[in-house]
Protein backbone atom coordinates (compact mmCIF):
# COMPACT_ATOMS: atom_id res chain seq x y z
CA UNK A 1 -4.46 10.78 -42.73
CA UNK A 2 -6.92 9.00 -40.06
CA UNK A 3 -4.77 6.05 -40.91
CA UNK A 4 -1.94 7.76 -39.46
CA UNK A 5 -3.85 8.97 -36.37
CA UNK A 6 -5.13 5.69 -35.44
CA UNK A 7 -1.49 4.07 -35.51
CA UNK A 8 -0.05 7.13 -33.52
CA UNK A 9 -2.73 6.19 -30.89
CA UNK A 10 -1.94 2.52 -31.21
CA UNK A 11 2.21 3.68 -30.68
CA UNK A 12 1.03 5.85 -27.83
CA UNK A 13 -1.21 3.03 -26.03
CA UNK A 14 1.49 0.89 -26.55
CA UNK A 15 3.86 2.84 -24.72
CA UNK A 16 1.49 3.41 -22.18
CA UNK A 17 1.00 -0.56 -21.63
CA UNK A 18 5.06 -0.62 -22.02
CA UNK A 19 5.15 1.84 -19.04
CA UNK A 20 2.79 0.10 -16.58
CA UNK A 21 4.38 -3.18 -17.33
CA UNK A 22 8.02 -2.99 -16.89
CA UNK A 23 8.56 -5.61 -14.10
CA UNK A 24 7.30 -8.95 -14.94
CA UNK A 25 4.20 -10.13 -12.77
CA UNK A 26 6.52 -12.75 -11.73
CA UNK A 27 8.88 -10.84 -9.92
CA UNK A 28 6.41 -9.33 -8.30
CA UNK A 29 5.79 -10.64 -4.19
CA UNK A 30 1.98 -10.63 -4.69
CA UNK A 31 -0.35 -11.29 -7.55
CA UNK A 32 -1.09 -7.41 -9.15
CA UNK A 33 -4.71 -7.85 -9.07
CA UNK A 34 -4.81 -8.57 -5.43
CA UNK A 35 -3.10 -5.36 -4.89
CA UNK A 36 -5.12 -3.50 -7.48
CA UNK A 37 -8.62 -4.48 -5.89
CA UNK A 38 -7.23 -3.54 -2.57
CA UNK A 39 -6.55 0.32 -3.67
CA UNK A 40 -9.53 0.36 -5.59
CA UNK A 41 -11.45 -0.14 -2.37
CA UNK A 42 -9.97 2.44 -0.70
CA UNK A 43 -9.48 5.16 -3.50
CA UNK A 44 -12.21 7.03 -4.61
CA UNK A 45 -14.38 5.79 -7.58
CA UNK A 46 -12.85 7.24 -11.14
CA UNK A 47 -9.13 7.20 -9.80
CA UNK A 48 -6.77 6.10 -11.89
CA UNK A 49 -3.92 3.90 -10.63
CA UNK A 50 -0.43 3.94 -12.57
CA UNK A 51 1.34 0.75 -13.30
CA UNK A 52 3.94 2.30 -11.20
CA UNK A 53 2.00 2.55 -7.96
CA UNK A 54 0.38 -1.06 -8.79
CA UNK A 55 4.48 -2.05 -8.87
CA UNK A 56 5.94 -0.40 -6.07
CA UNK A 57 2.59 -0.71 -3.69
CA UNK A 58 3.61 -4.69 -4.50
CA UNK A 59 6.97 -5.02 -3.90
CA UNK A 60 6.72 -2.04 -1.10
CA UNK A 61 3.94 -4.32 0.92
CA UNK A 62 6.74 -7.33 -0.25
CA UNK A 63 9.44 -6.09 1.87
CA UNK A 64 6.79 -5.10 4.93
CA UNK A 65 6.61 -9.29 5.17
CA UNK A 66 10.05 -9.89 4.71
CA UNK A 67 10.61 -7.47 7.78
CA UNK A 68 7.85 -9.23 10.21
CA UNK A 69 9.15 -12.32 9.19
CA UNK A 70 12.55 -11.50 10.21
CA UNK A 71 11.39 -10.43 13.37
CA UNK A 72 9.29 -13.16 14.19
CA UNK A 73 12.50 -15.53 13.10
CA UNK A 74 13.95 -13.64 15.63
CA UNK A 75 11.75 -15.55 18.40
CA UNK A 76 14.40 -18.69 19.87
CA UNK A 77 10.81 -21.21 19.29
CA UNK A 78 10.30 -23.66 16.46
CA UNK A 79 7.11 -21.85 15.66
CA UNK A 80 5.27 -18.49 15.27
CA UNK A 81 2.13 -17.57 17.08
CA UNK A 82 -0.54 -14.52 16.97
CA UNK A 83 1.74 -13.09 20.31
CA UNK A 84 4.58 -13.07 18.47
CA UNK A 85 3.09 -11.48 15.34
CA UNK A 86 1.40 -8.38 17.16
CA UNK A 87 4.96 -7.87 18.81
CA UNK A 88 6.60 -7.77 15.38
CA UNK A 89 3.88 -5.53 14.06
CA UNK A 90 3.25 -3.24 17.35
CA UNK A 91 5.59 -0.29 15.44
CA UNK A 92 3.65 -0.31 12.16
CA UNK A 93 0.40 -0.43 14.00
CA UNK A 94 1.14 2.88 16.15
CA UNK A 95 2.26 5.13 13.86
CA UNK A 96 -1.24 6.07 13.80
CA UNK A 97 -0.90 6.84 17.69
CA UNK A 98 2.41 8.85 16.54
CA UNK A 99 0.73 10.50 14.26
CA UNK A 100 -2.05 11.56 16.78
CA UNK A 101 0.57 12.36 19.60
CA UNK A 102 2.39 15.04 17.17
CA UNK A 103 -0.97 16.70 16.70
CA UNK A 104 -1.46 17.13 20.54
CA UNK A 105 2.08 18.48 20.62
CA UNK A 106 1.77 20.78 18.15
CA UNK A 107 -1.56 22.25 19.61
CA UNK A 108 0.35 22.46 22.85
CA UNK A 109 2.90 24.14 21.15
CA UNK A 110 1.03 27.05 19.26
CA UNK A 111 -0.94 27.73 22.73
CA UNK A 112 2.25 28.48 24.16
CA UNK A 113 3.00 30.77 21.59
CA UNK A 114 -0.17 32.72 21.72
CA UNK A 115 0.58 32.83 25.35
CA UNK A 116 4.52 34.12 24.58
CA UNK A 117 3.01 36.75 22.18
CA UNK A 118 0.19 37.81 24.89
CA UNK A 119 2.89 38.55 26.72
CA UNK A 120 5.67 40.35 24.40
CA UNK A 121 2.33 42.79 23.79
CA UNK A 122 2.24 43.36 27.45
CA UNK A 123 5.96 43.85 28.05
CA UNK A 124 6.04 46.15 24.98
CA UNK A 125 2.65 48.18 26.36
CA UNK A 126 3.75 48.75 29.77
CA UNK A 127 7.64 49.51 28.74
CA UNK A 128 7.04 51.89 26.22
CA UNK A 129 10.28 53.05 24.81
């Protein structure tokens, strides 16, 4: 009987492995590690990473290049400089001032309100029906 348990947790750890490891390292744009180390940095100690996250992080960050690249191909010069690569990464780099900007809107936004419904209560108190 612990015979069979130890190869149903061999079958299961395989699977697991089987899971995390569908694309081939090959195909992936970056070498997995690299990628691994880089969300272990930021995550918080004790996190565990699927091998789908380590995949699509990977080819994800993959197609970010291909993008910038594209844009800096866009330039009509036989080379790319550091100008050229802050232009073609100026939209990914403000979505954090987005991000920022929608908060201040939204404050704005639920001030009026409380102003609106200050003065609904007012209307309704002095026009009693």
């Amino acid at each position: 009987m612990a015979e069979d348990t130890k190869q149903e947790m061999k079958e299961k750890t395989m699977d697991v492995q089987e899971d995390e490891e569908e694309i081939d390292d090959s195909k992936l744009p970056f070498p997995r590690a690299t990628i691994v180390n880089m969300l272990r940095k930021n995550l918080s100690s004790g996190k565990q990473i699927k091998g789908q996250v380590k995949n699509e992080m990977n080819i994800w960050l993959g197609k970010m290049v291909e993008r910038i690249a594209k844009k800096m191909d866009a330039f009509p010069y036989t080379y790319v400089d550091g100008s050229m690569l802050r232009e073609a990464i100026e939209p990914y780099e403000n979505i954090q001032d987005i991000e920022k900007e929608k908060e201040r809107i939204i404050k704005q936004l639920e001030s009026i309100k409380a102003a609106c419904d200050v003065l609904i209560l007012e209307v309704d108190r002095k026009f009693v029906k």
